[in-house]
N, C-alpha and C. Protein backbone atom coordinates (compact mmCIF):
# COMPACT_ATOMS: atom_id res chain seq x y z
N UNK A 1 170.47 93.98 89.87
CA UNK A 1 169.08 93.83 90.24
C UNK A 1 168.22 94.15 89.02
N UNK A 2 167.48 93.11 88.76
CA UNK A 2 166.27 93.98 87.40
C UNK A 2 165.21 94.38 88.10
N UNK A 3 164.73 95.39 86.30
CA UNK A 3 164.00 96.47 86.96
C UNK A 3 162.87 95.62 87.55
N UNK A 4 162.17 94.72 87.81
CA UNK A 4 161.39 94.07 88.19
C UNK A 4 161.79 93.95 89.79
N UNK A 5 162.99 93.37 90.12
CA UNK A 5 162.89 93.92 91.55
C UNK A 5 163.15 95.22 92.12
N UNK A 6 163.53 95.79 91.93
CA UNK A 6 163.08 97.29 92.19
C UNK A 6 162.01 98.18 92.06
N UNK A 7 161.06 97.61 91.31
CA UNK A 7 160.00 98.03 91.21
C UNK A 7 159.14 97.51 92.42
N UNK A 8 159.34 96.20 93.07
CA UNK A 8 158.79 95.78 94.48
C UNK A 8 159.20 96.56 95.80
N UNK A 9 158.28 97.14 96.40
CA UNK A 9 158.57 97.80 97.32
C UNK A 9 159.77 96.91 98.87
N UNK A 10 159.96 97.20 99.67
CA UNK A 10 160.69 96.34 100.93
C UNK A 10 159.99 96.37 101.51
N UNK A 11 159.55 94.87 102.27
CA UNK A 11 158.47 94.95 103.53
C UNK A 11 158.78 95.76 104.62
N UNK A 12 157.41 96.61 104.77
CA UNK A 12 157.49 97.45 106.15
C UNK A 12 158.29 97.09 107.21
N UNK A 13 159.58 97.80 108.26
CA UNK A 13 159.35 96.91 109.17
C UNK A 13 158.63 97.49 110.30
N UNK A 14 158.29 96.15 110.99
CA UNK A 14 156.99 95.70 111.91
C UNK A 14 157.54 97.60 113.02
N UNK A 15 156.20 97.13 114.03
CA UNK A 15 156.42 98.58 114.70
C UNK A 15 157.33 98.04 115.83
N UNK A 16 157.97 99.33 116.29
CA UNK A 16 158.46 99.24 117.63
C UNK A 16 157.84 98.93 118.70
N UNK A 17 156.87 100.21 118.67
CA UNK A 17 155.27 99.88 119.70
C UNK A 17 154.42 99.59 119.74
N UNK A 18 153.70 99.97 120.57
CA UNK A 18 152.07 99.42 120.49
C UNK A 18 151.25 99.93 121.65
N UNK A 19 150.42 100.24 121.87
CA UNK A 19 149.41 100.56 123.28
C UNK A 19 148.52 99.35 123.93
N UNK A 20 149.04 99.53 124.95
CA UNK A 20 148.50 98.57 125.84
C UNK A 20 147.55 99.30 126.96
N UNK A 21 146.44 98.45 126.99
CA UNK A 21 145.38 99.19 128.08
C UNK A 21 145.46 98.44 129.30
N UNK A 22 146.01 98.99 130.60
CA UNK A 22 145.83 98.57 131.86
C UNK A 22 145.00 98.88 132.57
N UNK A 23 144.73 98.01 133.67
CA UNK A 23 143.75 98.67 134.58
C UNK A 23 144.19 99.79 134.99
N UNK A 24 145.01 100.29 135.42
CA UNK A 24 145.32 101.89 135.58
C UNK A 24 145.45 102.85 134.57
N UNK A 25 145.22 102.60 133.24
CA UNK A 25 145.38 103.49 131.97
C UNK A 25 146.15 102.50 130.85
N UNK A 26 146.02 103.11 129.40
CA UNK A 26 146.85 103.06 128.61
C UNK A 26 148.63 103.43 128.94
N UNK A 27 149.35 102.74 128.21
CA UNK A 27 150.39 102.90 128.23
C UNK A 27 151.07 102.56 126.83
N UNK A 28 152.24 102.68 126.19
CA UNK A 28 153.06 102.50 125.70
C UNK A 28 154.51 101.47 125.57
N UNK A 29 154.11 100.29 125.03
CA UNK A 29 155.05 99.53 125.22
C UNK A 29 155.82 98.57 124.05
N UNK A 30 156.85 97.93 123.98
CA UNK A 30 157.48 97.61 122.86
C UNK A 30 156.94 96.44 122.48
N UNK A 31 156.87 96.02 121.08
CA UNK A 31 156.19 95.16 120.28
C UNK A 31 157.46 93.85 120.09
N UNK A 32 158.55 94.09 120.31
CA UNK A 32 160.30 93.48 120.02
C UNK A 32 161.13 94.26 120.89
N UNK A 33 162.30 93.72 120.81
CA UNK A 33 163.58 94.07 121.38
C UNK A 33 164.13 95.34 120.52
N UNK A 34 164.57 96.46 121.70
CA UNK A 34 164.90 97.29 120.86
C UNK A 34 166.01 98.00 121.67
N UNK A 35 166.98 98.35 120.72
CA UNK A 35 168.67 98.82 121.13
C UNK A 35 169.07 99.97 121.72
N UNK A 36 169.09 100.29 122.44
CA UNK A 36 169.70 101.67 122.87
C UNK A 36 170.11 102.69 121.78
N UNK A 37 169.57 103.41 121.32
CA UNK A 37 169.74 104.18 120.31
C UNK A 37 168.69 104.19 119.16
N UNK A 38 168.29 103.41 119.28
CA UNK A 38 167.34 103.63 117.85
C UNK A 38 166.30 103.87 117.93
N UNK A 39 165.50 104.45 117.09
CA UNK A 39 164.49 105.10 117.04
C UNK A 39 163.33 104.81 117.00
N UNK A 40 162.33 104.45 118.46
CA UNK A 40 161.10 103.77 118.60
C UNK A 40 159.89 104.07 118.06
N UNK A 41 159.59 105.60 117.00
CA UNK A 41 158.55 106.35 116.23
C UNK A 41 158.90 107.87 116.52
N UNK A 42 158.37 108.22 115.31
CA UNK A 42 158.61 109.91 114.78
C UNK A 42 157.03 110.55 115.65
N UNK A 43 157.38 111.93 115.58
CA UNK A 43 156.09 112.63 116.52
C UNK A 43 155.00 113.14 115.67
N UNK A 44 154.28 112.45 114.76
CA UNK A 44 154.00 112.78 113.33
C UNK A 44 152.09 113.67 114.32
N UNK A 45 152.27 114.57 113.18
CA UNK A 45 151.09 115.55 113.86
C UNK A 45 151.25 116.94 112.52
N UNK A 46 150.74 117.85 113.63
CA UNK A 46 150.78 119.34 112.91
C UNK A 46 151.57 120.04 114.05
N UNK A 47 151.90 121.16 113.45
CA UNK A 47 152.72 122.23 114.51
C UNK A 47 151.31 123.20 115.26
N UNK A 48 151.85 123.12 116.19
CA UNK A 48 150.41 124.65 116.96
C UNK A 48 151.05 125.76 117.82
N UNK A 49 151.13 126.00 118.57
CA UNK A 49 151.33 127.81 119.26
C UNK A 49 151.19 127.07 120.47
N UNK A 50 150.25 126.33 121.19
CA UNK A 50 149.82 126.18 122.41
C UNK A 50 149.38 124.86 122.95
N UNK A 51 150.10 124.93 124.19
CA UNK A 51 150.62 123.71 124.37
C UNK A 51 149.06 123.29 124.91
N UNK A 52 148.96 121.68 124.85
CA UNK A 52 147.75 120.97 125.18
C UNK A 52 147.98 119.42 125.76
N UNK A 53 147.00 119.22 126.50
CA UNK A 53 147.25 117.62 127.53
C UNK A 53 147.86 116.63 126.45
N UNK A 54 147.50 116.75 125.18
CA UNK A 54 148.41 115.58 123.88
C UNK A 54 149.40 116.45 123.23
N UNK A 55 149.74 117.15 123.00
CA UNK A 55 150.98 117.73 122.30
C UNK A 55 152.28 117.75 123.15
N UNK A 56 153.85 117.47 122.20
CA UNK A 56 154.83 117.68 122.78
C UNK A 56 155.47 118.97 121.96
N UNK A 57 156.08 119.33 123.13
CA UNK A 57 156.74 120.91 122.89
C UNK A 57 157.98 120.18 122.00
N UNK A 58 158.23 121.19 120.83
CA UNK A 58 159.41 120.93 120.28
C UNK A 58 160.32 122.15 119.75
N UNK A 59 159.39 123.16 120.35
CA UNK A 59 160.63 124.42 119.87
C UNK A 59 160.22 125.73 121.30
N UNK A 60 160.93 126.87 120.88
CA UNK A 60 160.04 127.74 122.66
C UNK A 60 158.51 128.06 122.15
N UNK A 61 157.58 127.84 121.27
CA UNK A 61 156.48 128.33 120.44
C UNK A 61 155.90 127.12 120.23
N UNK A 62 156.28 125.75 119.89
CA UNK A 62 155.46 125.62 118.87
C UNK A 62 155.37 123.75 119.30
N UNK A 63 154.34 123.62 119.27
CA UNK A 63 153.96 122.29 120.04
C UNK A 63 153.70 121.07 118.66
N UNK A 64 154.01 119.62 118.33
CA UNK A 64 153.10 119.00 117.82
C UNK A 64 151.43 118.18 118.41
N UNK A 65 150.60 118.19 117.41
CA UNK A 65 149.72 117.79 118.04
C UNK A 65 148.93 117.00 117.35
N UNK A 66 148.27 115.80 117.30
CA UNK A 66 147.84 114.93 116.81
C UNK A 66 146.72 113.80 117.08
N UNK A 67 145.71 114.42 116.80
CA UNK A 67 144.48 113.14 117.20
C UNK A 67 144.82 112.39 117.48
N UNK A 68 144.52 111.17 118.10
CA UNK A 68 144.01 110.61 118.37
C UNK A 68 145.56 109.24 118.04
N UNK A 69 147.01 109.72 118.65
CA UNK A 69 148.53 109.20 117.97
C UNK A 69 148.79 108.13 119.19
N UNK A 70 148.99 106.97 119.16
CA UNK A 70 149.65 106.09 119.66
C UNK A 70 150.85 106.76 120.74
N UNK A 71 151.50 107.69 120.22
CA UNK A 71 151.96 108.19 121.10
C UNK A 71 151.70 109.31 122.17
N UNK A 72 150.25 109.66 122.25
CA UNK A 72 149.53 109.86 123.44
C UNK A 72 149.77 109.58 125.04
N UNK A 73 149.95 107.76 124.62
CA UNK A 73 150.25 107.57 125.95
C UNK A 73 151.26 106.73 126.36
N UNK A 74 151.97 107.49 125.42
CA UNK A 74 153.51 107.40 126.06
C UNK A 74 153.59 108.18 128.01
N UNK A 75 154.13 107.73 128.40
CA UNK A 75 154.04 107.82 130.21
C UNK A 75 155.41 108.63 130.79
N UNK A 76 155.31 109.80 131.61
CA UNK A 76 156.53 110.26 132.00
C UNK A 76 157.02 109.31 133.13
N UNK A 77 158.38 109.41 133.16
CA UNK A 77 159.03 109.15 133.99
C UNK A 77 159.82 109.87 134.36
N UNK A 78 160.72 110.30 135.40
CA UNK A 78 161.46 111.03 136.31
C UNK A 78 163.17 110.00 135.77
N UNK A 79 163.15 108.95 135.60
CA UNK A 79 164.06 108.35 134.98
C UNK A 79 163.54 107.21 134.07
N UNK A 80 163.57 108.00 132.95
CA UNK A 80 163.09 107.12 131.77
C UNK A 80 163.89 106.44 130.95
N UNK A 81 163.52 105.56 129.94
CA UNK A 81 164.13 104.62 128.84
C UNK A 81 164.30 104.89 127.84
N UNK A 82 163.29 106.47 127.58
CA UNK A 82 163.62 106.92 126.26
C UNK A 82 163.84 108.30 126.20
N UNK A 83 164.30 108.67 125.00
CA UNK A 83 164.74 110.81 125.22
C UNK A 83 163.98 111.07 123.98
N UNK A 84 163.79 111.73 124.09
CA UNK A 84 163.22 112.90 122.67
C UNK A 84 164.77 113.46 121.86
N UNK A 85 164.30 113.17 120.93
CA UNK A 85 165.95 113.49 119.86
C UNK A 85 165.04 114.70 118.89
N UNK A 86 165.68 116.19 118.83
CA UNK A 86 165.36 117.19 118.19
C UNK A 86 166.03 117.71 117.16
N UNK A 87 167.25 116.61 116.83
CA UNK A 87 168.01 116.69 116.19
C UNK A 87 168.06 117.27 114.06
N UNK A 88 166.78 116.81 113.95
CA UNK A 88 166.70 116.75 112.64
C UNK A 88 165.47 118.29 112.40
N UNK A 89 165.30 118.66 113.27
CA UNK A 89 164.50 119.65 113.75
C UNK A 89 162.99 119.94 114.05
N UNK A 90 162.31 120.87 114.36
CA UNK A 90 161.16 120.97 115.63
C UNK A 90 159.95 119.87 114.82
N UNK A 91 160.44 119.69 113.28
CA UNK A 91 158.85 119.14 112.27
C UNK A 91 159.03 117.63 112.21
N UNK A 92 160.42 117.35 112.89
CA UNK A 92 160.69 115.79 113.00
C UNK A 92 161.26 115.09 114.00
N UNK A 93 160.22 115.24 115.41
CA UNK A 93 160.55 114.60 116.66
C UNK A 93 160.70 113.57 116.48
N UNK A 94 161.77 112.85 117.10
CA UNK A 94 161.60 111.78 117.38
C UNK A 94 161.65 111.12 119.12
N UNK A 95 161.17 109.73 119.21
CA UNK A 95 161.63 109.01 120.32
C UNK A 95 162.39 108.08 119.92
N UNK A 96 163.70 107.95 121.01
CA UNK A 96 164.87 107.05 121.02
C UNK A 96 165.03 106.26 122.20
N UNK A 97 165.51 105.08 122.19
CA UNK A 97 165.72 104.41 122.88
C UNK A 97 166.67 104.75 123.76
N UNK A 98 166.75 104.73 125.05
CA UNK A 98 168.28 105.23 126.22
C UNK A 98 168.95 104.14 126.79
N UNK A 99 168.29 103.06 126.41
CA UNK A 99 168.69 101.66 126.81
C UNK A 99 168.43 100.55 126.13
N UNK A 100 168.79 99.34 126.24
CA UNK A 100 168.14 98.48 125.73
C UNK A 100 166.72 98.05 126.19
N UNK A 101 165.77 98.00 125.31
CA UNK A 101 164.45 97.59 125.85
C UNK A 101 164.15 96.21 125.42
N UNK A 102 163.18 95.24 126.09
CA UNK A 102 162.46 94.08 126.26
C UNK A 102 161.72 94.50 125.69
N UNK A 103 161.12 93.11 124.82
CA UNK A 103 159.71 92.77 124.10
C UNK A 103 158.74 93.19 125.10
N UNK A 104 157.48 93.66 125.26
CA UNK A 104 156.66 94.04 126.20
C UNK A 104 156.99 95.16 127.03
N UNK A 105 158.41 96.05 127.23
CA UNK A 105 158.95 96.82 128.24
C UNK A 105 157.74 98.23 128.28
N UNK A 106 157.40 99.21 129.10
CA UNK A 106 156.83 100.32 128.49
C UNK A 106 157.74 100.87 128.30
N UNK A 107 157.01 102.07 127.76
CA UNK A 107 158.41 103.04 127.49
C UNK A 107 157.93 104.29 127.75
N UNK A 108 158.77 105.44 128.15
CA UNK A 108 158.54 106.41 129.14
C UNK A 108 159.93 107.33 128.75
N UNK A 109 159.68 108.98 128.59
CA UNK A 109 160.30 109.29 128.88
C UNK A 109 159.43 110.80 129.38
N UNK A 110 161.34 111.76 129.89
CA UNK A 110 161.09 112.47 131.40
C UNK A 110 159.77 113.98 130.65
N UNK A 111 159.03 114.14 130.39
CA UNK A 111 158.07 115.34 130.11
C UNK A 111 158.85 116.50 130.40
N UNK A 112 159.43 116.94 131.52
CA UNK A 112 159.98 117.52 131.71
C UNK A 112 161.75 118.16 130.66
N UNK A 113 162.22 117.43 130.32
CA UNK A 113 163.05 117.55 129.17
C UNK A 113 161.66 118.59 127.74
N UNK A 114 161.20 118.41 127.90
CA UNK A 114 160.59 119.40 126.12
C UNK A 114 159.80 120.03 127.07
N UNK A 115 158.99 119.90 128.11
CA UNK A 115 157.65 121.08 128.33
C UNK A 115 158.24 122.15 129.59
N UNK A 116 158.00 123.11 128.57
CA UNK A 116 158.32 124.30 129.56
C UNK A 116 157.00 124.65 130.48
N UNK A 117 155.70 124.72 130.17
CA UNK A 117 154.68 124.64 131.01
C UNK A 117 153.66 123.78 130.56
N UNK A 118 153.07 122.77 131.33
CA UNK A 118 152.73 121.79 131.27
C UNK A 118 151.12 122.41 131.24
N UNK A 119 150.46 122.24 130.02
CA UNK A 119 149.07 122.64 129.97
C UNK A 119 148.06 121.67 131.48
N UNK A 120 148.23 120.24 131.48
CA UNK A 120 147.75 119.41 132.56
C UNK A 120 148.99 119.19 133.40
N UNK A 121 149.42 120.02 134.48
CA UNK A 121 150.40 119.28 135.04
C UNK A 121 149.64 118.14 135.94
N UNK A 122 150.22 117.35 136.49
CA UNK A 122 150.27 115.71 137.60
C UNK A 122 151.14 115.63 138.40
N UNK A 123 150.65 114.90 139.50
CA UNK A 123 151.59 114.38 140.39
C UNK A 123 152.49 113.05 139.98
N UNK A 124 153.81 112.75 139.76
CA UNK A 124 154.24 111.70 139.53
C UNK A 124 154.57 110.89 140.81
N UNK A 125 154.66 109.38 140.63
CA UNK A 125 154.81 109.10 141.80
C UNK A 125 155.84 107.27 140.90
N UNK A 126 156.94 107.86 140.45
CA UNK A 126 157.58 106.97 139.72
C UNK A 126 158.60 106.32 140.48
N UNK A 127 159.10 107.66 141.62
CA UNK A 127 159.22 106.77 142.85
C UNK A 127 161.51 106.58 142.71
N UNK A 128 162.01 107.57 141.57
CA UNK A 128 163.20 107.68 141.30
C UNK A 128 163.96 108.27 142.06
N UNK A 129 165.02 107.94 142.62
CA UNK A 129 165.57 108.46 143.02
C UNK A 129 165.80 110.22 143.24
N UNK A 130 165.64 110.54 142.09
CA UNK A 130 165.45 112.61 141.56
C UNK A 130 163.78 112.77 141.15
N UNK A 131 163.03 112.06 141.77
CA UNK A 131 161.62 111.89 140.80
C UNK A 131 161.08 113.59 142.29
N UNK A 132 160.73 114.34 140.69
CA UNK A 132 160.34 115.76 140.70
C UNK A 132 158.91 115.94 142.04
N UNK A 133 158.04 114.53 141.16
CA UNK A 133 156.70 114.90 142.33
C UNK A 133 155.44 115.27 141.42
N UNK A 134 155.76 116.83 141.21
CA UNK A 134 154.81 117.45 140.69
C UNK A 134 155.50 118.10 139.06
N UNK A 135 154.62 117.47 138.54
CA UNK A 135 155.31 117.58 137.02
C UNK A 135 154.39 119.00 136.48
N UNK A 136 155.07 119.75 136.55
CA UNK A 136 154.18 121.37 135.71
C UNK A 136 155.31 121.80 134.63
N UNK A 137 156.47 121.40 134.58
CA UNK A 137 157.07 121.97 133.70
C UNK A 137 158.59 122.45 133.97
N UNK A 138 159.34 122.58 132.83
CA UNK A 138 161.06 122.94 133.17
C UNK A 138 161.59 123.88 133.79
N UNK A 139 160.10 125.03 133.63
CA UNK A 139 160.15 126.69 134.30
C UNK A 139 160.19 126.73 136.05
N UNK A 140 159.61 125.33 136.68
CA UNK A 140 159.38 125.26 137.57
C UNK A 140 160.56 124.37 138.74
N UNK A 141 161.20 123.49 138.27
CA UNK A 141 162.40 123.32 138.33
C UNK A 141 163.54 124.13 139.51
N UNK A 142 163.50 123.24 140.30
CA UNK A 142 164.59 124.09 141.17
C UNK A 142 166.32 123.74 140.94
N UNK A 143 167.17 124.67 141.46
CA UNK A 143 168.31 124.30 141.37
C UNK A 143 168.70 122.78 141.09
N UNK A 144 168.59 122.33 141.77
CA UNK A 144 169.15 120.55 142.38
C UNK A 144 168.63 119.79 141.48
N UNK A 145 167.36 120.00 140.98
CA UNK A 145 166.20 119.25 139.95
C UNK A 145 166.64 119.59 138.60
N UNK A 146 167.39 120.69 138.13
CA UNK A 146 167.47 121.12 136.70
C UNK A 146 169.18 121.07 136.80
N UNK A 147 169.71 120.20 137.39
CA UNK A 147 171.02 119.44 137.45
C UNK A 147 171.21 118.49 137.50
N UNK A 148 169.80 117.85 137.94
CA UNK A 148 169.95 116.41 137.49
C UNK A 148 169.23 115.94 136.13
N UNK A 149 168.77 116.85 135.41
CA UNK A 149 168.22 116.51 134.28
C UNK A 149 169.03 117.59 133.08
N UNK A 150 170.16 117.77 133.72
CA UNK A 150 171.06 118.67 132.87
C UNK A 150 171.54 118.23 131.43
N UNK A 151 171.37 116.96 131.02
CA UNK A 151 172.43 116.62 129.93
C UNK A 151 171.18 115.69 129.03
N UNK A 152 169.70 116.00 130.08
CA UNK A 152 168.76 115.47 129.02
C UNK A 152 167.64 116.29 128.23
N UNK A 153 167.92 117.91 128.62
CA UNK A 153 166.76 118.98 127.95
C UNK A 153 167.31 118.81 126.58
N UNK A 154 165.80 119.46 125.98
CA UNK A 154 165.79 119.81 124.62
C UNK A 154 166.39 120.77 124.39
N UNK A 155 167.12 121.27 123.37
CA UNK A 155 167.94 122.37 123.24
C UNK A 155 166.75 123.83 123.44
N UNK A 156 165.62 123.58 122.98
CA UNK A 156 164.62 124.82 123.86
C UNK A 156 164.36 125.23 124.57
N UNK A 157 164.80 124.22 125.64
CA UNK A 157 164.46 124.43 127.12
C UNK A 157 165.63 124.96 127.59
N UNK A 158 166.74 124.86 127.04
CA UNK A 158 167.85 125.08 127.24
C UNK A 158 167.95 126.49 127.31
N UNK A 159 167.71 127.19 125.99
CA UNK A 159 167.93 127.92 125.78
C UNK A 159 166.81 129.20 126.31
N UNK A 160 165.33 128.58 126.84
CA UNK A 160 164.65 129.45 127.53
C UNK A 160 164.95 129.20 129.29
N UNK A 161 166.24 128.07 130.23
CA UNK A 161 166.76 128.87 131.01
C UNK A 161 168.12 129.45 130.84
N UNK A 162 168.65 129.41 129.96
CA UNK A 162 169.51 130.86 129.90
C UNK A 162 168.77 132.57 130.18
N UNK A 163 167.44 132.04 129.44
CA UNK A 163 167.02 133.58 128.80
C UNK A 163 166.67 133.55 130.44
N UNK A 164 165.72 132.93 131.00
CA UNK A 164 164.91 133.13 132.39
C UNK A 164 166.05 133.01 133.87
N UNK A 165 166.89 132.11 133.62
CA UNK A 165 167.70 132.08 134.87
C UNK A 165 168.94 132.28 135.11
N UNK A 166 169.28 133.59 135.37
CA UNK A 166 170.57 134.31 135.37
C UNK A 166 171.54 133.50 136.06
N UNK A 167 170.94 132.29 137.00
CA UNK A 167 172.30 131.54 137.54
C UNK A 167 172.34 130.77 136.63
N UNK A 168 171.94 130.14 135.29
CA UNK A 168 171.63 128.73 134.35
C UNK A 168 172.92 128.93 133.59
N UNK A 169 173.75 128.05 133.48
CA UNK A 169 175.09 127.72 133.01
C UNK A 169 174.75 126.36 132.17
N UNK A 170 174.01 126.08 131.96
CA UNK A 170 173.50 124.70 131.08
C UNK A 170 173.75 125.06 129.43
């Protein structure tokens, strides 16, 4: 390769998402086809102490939060399409795909997996088979409900019901 092409950057590629405004609200939905596994945008923000109606929890402390981010209105679901991956750690959330998604699909995943108390909790009405109802948070969670979302918490949540629930074997 000469240094001339390397000196040219690689075209961006295009986004995963995009926001779409419905008559019932904004939402979050795909711009292309996208694979089960890969990574639909990073949680790009600042770190804060306290959780708020736009920030996602990513550690037991420490929330990101970000004006005015496309991923705002990303939408919970009770059985969603996408997971939060914490893998690379609390300063580099990401969202991942859990399935294959459609051009136009929204995308949604469960709130409940990262927020231990939900600054705005809501009523969901997503209508899933395990769908919670009243979304306030992981603390709130009964037996039956925090077994069916067993193999999708954030390792924080995880580890604050060990500390809180002496029956939690998760």
């Amino acid at each position: 390769m000469s240094e001339r092409e390397q000196a040219v950057p690689p075209p961006s590629e295009p986004s995963r998402i995009a926001v779409l405004d419905r008559a019932e609200g904004k939402c979050v939905v795909t711009t292309r086809a996208v694979a089960s596994g890969q990574e639909l945008l990073v949680f790009d923000g600042s770190l804060c102490h306290e959780p708020g109606k736009y920030t996602l929890q990513v550690d037991e402390a420490l929330h990101v939060e970000s004006p005015k981010a496309d991923w705002h209105f990303i939408n919970h679901a009770c059985a969603p399409n996408a997971r939060i991956d914490l893998s690379a750690g609390p300063g580099r959330a990401r969202l991942i795909a859990a399935v294959d998604l459609e051009p136009g699909q929204e995308v949604t995943f469960n709130y409940l997996t990262t927020e231990w108390d939900l600054a705005t909790p809501f009523r969901c009405f997503c209508q899933a088979p395990h769908c919670v109802g009243w979304i306030r948070g992981a603390r709130y969670l009964d037996e039956a409900q925090l077994a069916a979302f067993r193999s999708d918490f954030a390792p924080h949540i995880l580890r604050l019901l060990r500390r809180t629930r002496a029956s939690w074997t998760g």
